[in-house]
ModelCIF file with pLDDT and N, C-alpha, C, O atoms, coordinates in Angstrom:
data_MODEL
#
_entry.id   MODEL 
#
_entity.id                         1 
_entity.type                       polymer 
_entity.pdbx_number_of_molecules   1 
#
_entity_poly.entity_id                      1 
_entity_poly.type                           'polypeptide(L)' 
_entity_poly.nstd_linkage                   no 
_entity_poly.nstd_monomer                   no 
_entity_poly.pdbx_seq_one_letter_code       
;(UNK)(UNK)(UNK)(UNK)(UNK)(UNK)(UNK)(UNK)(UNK)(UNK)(UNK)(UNK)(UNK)(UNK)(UNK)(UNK)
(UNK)(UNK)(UNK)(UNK)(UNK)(UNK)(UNK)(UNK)(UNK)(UNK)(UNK)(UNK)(UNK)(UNK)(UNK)(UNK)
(UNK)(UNK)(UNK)(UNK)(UNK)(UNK)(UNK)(UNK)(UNK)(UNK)(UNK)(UNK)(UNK)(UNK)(UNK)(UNK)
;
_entity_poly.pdbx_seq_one_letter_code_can   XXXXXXXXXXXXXXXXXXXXXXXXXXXXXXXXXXXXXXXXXXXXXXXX 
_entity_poly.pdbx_strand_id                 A 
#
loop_
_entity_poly_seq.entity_id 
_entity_poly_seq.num 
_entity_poly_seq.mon_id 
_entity_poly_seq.hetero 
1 1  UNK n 
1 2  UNK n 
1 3  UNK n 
1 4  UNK n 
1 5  UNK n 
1 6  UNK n 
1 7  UNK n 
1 8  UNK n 
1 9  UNK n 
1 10 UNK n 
1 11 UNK n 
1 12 UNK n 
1 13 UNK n 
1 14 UNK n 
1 15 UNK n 
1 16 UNK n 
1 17 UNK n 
1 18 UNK n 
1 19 UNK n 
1 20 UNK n 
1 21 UNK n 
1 22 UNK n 
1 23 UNK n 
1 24 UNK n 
1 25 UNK n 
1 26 UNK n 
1 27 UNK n 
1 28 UNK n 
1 29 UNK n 
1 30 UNK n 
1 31 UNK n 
1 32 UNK n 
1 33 UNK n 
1 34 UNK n 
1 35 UNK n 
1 36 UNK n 
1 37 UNK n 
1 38 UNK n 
1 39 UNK n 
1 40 UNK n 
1 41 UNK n 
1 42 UNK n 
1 43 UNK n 
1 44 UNK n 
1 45 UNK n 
1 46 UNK n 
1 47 UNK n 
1 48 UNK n 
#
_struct_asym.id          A 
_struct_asym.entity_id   1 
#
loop_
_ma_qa_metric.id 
_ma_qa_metric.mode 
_ma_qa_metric.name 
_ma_qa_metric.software_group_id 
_ma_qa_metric.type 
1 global pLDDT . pLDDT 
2 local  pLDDT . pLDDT 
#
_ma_qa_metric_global.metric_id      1 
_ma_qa_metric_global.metric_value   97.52 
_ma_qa_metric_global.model_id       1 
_ma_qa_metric_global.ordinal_id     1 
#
loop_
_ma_qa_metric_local.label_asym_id 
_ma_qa_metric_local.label_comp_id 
_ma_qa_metric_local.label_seq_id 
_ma_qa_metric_local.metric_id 
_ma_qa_metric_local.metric_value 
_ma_qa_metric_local.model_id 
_ma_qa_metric_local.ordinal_id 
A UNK 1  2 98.00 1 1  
A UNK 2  2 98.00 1 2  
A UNK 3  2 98.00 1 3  
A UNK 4  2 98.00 1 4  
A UNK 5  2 98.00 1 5  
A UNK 6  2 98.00 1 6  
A UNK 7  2 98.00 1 7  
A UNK 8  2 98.00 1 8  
A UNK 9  2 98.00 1 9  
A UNK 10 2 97.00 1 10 
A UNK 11 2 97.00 1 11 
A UNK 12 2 98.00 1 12 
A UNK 13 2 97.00 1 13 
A UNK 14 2 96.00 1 14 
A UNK 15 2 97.00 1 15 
A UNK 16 2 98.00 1 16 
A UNK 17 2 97.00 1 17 
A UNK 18 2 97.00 1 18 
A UNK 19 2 98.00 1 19 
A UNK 20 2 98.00 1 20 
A UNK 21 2 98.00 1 21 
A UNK 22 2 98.00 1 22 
A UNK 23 2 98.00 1 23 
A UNK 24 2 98.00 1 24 
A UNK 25 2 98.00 1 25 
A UNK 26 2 98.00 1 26 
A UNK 27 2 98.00 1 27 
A UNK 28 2 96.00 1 28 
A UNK 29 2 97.00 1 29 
A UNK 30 2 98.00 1 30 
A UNK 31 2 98.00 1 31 
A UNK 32 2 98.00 1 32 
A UNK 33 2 98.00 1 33 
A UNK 34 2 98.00 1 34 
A UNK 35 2 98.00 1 35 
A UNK 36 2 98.00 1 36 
A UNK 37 2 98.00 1 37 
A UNK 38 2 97.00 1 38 
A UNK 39 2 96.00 1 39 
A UNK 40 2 96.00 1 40 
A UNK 41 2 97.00 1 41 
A UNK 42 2 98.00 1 42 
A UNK 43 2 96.00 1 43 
A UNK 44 2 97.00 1 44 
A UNK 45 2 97.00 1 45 
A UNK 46 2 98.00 1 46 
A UNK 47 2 97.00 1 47 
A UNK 48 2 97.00 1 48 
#
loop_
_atom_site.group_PDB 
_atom_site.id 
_atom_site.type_symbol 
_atom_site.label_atom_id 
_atom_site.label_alt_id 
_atom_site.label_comp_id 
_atom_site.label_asym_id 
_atom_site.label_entity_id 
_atom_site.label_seq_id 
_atom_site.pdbx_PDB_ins_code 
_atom_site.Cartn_x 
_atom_site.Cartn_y 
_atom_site.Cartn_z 
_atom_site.occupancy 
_atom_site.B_iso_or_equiv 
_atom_site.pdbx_formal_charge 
_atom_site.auth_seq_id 
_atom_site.auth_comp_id 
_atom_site.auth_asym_id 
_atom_site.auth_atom_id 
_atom_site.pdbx_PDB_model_num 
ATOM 1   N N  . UNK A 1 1  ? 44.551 79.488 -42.811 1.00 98.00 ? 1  UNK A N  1 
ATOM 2   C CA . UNK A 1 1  ? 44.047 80.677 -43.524 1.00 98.00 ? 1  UNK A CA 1 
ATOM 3   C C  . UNK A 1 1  ? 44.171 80.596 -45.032 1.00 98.00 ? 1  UNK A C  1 
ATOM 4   O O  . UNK A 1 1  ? 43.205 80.844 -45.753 1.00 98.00 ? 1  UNK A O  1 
ATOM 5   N N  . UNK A 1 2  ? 44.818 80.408 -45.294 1.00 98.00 ? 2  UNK A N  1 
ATOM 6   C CA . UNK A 1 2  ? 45.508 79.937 -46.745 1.00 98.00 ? 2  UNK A CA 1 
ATOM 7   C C  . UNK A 1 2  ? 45.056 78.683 -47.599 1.00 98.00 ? 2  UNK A C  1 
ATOM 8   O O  . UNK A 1 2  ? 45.618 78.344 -48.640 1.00 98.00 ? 2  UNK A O  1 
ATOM 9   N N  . UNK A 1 3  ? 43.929 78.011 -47.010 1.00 98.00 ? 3  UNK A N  1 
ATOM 10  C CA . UNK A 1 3  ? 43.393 76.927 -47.666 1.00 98.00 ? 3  UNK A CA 1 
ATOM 11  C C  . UNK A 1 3  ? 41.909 77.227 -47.844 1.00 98.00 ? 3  UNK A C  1 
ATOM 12  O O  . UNK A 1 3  ? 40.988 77.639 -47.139 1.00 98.00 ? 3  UNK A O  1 
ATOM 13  N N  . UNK A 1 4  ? 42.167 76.678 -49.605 1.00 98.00 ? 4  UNK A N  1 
ATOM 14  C CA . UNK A 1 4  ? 40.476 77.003 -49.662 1.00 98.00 ? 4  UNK A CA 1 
ATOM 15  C C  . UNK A 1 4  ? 39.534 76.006 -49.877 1.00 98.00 ? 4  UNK A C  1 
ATOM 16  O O  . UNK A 1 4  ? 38.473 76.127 -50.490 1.00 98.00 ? 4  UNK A O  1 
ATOM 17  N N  . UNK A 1 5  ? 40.146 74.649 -49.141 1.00 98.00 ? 5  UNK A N  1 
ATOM 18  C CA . UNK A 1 5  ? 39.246 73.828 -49.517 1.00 98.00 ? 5  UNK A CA 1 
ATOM 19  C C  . UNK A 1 5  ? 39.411 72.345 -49.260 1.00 98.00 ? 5  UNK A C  1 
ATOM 20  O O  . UNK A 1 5  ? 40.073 71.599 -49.983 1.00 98.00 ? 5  UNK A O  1 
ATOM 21  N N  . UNK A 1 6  ? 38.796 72.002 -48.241 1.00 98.00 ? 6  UNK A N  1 
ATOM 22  C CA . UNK A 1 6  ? 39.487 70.356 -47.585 1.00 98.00 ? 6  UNK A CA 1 
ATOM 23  C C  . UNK A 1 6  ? 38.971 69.402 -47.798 1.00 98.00 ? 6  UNK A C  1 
ATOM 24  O O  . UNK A 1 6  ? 37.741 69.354 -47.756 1.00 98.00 ? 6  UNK A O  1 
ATOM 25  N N  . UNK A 1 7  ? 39.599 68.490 -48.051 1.00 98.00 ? 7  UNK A N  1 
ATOM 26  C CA . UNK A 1 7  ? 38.852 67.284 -48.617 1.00 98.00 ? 7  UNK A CA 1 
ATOM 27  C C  . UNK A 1 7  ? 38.722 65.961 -46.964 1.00 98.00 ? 7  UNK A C  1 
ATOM 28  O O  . UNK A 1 7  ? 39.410 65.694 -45.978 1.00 98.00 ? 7  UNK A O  1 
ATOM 29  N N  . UNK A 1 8  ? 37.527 65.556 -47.513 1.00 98.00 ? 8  UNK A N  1 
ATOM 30  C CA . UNK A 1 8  ? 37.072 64.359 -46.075 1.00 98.00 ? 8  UNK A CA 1 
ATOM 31  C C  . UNK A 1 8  ? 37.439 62.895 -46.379 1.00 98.00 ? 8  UNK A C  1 
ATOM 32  O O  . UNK A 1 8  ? 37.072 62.316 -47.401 1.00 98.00 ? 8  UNK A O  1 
ATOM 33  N N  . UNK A 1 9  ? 38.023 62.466 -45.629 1.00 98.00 ? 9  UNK A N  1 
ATOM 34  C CA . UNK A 1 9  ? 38.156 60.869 -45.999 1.00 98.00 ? 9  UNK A CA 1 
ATOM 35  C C  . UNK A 1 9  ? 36.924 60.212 -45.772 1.00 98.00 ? 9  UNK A C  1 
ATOM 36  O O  . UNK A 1 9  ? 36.022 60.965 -45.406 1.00 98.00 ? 9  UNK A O  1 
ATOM 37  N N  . UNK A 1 10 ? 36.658 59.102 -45.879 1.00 97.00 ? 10 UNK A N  1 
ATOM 38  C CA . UNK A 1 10 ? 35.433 57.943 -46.061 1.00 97.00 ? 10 UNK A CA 1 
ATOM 39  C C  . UNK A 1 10 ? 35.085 57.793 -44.823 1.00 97.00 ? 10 UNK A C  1 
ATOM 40  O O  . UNK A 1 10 ? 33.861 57.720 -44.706 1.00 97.00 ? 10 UNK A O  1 
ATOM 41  N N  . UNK A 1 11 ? 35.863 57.689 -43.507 1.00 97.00 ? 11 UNK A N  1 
ATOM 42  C CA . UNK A 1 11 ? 35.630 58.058 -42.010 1.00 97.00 ? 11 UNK A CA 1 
ATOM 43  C C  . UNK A 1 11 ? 34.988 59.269 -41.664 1.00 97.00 ? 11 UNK A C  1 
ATOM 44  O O  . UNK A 1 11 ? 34.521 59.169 -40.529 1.00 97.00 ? 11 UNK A O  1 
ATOM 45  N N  . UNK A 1 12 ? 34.760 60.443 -42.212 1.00 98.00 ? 12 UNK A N  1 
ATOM 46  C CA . UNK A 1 12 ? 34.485 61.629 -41.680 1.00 98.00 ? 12 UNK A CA 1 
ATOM 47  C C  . UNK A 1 12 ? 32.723 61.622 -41.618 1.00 98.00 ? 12 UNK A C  1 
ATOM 48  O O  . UNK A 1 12 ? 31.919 61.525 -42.544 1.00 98.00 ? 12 UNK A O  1 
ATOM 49  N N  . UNK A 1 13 ? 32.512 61.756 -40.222 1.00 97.00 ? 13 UNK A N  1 
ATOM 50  C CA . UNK A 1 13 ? 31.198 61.554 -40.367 1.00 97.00 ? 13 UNK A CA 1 
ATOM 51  C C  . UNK A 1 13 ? 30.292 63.412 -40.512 1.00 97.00 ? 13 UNK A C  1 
ATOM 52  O O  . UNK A 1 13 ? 30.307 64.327 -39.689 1.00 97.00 ? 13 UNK A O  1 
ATOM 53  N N  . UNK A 1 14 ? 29.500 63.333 -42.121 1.00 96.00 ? 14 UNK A N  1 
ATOM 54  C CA . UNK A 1 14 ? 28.894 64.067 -42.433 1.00 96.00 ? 14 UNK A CA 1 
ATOM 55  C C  . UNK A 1 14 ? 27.893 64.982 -41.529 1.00 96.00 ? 14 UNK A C  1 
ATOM 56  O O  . UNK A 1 14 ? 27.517 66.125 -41.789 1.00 96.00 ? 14 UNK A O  1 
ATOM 57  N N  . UNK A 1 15 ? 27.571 64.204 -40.428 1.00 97.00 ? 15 UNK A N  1 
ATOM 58  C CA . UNK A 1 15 ? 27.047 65.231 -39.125 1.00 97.00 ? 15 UNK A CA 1 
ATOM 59  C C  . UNK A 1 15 ? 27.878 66.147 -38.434 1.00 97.00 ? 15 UNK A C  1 
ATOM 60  O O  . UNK A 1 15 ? 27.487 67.013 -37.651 1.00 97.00 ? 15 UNK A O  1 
ATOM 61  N N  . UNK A 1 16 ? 29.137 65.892 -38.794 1.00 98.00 ? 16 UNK A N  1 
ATOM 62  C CA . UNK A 1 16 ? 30.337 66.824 -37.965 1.00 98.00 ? 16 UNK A CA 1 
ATOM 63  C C  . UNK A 1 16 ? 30.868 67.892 -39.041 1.00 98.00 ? 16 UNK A C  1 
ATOM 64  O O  . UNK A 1 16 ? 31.805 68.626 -38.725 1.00 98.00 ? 16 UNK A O  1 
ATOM 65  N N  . UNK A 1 17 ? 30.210 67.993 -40.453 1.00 97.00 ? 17 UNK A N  1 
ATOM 66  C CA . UNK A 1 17 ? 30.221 69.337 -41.024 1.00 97.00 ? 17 UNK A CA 1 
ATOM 67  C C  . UNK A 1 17 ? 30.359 70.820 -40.510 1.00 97.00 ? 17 UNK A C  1 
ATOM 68  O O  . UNK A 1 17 ? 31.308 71.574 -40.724 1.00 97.00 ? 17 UNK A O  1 
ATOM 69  N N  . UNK A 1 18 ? 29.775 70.953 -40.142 1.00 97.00 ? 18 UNK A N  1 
ATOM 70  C CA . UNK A 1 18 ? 29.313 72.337 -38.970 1.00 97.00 ? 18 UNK A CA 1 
ATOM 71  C C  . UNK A 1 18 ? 30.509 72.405 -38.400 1.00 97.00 ? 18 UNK A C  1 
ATOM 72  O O  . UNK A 1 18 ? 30.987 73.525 -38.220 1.00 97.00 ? 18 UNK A O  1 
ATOM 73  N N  . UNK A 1 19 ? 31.131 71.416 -38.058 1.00 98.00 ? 19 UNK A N  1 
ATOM 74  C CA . UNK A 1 19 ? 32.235 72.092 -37.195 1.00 98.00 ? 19 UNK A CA 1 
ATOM 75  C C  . UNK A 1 19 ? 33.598 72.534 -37.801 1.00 98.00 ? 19 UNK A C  1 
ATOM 76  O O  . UNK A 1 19 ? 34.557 72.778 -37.068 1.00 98.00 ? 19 UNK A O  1 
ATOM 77  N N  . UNK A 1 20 ? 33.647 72.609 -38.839 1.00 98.00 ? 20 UNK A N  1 
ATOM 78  C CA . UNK A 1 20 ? 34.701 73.156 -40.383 1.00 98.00 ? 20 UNK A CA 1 
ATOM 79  C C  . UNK A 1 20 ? 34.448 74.053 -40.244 1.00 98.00 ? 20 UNK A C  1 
ATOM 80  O O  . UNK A 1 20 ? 33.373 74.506 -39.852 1.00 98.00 ? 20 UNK A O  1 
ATOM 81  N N  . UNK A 1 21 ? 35.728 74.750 -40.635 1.00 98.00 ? 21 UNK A N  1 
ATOM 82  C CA . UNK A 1 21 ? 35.821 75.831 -40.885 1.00 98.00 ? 21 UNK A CA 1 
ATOM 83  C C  . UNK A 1 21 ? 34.779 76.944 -42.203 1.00 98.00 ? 21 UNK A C  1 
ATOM 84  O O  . UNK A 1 21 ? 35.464 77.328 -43.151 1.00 98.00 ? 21 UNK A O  1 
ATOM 85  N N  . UNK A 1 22 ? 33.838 77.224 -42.211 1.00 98.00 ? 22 UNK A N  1 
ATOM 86  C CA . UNK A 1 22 ? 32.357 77.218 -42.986 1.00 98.00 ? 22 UNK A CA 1 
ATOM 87  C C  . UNK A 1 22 ? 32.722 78.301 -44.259 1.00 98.00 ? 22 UNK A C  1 
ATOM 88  O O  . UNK A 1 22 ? 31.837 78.484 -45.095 1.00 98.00 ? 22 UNK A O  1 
ATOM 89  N N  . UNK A 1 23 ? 33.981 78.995 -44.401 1.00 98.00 ? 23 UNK A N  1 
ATOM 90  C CA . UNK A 1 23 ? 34.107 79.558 -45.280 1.00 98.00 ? 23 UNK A CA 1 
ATOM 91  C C  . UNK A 1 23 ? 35.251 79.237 -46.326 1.00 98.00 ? 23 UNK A C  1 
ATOM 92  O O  . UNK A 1 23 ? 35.889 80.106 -46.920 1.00 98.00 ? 23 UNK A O  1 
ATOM 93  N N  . UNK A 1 24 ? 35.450 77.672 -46.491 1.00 98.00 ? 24 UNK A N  1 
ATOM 94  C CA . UNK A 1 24 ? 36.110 76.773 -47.433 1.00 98.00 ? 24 UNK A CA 1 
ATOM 95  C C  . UNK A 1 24 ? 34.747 75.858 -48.293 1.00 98.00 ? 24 UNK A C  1 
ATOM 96  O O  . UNK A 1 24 ? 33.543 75.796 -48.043 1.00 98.00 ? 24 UNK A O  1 
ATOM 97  N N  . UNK A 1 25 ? 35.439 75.347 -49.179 1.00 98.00 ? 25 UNK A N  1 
ATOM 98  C CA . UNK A 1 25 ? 35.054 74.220 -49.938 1.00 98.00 ? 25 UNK A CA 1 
ATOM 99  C C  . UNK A 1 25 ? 35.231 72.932 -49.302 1.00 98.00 ? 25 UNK A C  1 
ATOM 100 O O  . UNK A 1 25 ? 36.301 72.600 -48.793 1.00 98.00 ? 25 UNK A O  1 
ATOM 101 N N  . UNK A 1 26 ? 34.234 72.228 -49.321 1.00 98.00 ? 26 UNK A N  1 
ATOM 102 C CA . UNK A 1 26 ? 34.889 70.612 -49.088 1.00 98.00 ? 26 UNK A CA 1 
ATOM 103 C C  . UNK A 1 26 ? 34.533 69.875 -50.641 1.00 98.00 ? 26 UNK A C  1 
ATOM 104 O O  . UNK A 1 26 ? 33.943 69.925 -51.721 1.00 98.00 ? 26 UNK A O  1 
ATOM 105 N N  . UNK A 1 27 ? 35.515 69.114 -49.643 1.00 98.00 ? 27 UNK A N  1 
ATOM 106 C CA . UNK A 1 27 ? 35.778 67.820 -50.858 1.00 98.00 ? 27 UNK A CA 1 
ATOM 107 C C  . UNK A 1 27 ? 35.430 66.324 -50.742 1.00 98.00 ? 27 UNK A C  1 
ATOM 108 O O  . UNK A 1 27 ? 36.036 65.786 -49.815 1.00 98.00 ? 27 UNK A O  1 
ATOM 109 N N  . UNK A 1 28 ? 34.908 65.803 -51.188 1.00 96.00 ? 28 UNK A N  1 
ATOM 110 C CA . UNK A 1 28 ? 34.656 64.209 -50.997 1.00 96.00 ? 28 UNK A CA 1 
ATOM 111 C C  . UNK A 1 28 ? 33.391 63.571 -51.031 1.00 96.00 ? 28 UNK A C  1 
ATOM 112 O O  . UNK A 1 28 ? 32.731 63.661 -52.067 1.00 96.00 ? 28 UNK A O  1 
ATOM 113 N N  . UNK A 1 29 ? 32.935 62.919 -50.023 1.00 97.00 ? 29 UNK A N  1 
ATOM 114 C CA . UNK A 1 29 ? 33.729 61.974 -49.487 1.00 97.00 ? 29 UNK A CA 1 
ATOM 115 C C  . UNK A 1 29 ? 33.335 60.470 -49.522 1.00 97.00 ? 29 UNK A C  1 
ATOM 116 O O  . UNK A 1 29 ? 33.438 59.688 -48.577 1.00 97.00 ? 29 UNK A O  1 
ATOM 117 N N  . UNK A 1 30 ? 32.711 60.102 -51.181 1.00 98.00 ? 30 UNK A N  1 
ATOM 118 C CA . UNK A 1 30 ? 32.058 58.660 -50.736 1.00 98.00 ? 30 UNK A CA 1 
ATOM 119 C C  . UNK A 1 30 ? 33.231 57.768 -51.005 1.00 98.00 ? 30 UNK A C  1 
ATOM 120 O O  . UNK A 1 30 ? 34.203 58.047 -51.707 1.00 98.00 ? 30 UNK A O  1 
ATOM 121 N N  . UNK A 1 31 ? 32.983 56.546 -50.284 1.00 98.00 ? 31 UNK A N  1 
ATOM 122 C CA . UNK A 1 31 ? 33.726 55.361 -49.848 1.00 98.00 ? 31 UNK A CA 1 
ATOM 123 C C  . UNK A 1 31 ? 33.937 54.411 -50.951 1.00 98.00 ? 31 UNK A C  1 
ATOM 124 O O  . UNK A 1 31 ? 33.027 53.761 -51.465 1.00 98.00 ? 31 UNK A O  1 
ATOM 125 N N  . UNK A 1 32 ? 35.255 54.353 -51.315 1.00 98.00 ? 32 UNK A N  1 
ATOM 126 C CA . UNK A 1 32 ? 35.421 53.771 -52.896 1.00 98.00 ? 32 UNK A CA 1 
ATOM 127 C C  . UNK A 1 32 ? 35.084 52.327 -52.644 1.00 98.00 ? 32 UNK A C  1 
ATOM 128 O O  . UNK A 1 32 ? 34.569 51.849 -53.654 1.00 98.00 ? 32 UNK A O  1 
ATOM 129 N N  . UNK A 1 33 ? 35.177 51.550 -51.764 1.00 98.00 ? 33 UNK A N  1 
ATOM 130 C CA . UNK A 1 33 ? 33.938 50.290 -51.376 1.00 98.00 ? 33 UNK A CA 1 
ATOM 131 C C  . UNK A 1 33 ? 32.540 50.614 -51.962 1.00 98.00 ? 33 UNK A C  1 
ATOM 132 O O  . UNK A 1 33 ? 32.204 49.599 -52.571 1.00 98.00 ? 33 UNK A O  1 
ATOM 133 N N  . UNK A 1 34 ? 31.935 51.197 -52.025 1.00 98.00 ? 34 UNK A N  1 
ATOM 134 C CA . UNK A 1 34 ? 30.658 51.494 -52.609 1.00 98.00 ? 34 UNK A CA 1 
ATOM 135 C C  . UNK A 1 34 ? 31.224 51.994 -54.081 1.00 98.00 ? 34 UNK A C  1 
ATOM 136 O O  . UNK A 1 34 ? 30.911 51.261 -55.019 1.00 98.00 ? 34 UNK A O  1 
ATOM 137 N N  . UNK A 1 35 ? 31.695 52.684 -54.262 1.00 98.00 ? 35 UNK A N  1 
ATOM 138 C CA . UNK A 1 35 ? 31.532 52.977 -56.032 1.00 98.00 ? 35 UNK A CA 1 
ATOM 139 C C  . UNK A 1 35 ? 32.210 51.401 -56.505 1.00 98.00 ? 35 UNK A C  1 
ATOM 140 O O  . UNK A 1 35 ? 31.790 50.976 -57.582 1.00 98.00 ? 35 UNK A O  1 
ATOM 141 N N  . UNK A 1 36 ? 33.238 50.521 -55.750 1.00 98.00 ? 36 UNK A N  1 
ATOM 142 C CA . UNK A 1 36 ? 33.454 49.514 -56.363 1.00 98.00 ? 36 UNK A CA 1 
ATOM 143 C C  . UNK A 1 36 ? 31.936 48.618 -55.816 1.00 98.00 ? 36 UNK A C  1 
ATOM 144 O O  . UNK A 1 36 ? 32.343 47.470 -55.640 1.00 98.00 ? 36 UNK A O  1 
ATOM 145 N N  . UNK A 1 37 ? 30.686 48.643 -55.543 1.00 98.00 ? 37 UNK A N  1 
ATOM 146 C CA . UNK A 1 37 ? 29.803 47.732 -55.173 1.00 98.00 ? 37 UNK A CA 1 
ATOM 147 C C  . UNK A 1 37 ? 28.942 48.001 -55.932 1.00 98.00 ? 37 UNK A C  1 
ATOM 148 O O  . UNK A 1 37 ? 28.165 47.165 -56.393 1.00 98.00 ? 37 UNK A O  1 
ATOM 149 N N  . UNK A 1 38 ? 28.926 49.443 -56.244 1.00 97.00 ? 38 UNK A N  1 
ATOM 150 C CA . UNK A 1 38 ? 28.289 49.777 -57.939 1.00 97.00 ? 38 UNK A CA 1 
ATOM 151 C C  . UNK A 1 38 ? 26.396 49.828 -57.020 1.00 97.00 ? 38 UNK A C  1 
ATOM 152 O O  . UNK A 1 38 ? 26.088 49.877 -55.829 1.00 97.00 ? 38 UNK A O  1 
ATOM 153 N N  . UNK A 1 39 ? 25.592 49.788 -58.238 1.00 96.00 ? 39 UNK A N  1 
ATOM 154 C CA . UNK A 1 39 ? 23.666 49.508 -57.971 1.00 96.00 ? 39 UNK A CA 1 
ATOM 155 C C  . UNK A 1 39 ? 23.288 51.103 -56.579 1.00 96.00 ? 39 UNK A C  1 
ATOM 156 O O  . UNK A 1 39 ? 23.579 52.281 -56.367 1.00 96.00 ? 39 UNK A O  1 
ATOM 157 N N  . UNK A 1 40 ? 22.538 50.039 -56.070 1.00 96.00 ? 40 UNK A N  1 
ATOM 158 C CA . UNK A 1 40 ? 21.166 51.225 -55.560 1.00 96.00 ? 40 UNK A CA 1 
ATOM 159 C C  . UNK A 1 40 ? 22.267 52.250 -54.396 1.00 96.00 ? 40 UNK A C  1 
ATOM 160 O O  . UNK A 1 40 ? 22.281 53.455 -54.143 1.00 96.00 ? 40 UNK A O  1 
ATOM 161 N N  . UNK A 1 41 ? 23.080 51.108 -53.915 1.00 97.00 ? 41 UNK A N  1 
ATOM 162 C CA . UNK A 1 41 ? 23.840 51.634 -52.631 1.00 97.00 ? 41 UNK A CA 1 
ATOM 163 C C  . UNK A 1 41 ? 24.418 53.004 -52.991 1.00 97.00 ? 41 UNK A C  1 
ATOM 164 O O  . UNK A 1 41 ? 24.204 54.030 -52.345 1.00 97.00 ? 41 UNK A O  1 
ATOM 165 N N  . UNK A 1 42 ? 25.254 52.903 -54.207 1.00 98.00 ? 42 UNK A N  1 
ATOM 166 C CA . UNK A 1 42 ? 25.967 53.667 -54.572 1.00 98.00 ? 42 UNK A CA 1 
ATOM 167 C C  . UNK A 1 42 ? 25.403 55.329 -54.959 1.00 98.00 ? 42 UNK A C  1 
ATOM 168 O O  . UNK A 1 42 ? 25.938 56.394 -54.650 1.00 98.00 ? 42 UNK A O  1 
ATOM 169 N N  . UNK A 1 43 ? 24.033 55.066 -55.806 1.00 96.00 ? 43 UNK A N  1 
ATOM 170 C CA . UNK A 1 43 ? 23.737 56.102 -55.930 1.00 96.00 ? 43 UNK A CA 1 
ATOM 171 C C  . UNK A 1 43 ? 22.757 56.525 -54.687 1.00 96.00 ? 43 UNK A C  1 
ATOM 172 O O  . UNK A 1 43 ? 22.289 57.653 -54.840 1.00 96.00 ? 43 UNK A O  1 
ATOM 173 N N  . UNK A 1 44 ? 22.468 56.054 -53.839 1.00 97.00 ? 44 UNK A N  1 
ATOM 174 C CA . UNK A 1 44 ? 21.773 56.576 -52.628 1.00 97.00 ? 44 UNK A CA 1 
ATOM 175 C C  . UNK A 1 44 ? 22.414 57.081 -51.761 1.00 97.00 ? 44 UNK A C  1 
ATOM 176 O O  . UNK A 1 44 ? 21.991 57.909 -50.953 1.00 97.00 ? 44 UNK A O  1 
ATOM 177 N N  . UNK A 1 45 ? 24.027 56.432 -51.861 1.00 97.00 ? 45 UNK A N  1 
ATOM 178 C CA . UNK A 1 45 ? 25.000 57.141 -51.162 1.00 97.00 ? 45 UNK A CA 1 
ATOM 179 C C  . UNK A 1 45 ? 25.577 58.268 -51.386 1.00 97.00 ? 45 UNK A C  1 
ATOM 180 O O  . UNK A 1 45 ? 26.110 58.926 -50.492 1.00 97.00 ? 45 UNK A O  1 
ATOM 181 N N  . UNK A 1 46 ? 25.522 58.708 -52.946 1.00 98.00 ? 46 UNK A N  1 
ATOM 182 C CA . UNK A 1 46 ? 26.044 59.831 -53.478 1.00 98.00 ? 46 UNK A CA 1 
ATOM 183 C C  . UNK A 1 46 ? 24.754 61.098 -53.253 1.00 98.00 ? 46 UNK A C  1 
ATOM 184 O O  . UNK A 1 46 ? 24.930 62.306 -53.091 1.00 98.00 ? 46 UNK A O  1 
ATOM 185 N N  . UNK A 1 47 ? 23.673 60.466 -53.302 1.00 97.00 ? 47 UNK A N  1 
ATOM 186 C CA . UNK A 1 47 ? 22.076 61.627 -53.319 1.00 97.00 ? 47 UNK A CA 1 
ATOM 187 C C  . UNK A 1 47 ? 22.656 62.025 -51.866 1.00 97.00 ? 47 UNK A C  1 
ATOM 188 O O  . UNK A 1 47 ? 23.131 63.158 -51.958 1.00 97.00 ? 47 UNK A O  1 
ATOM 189 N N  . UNK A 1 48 ? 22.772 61.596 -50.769 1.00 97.00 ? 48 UNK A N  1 
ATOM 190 C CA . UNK A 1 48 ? 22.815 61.651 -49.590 1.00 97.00 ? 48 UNK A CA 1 
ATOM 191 C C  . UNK A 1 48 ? 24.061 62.683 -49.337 1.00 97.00 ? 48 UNK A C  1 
ATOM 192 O O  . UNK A 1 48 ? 24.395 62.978 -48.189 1.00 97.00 ? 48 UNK A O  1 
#
């Protein structure tokens, strides 16, 4: 009750949103493997 806002690790798969608790903030969650791989991946991963 007391939390306003959870953050997702790099495992959390983005189709399983919905099932959070819908009246918090999230936090996260791209995979610091990709921001260290840098180019197209990275920002297609972040649009996404």
């Amino acid at each position: 009750e007391t939390l306003d806002c959870i953050s997702l690790d790099t495992k959390f798969s983005l189709s399983n949103i919905s099932q959070l608790n819908q009246n918090i903030c999230f936090q996260g969650n791209l995979d610091p493997l990709i921001l260290l791989g840098g180019g197209e991946e990275l920002k297609n991963k972040a649009m996404e």
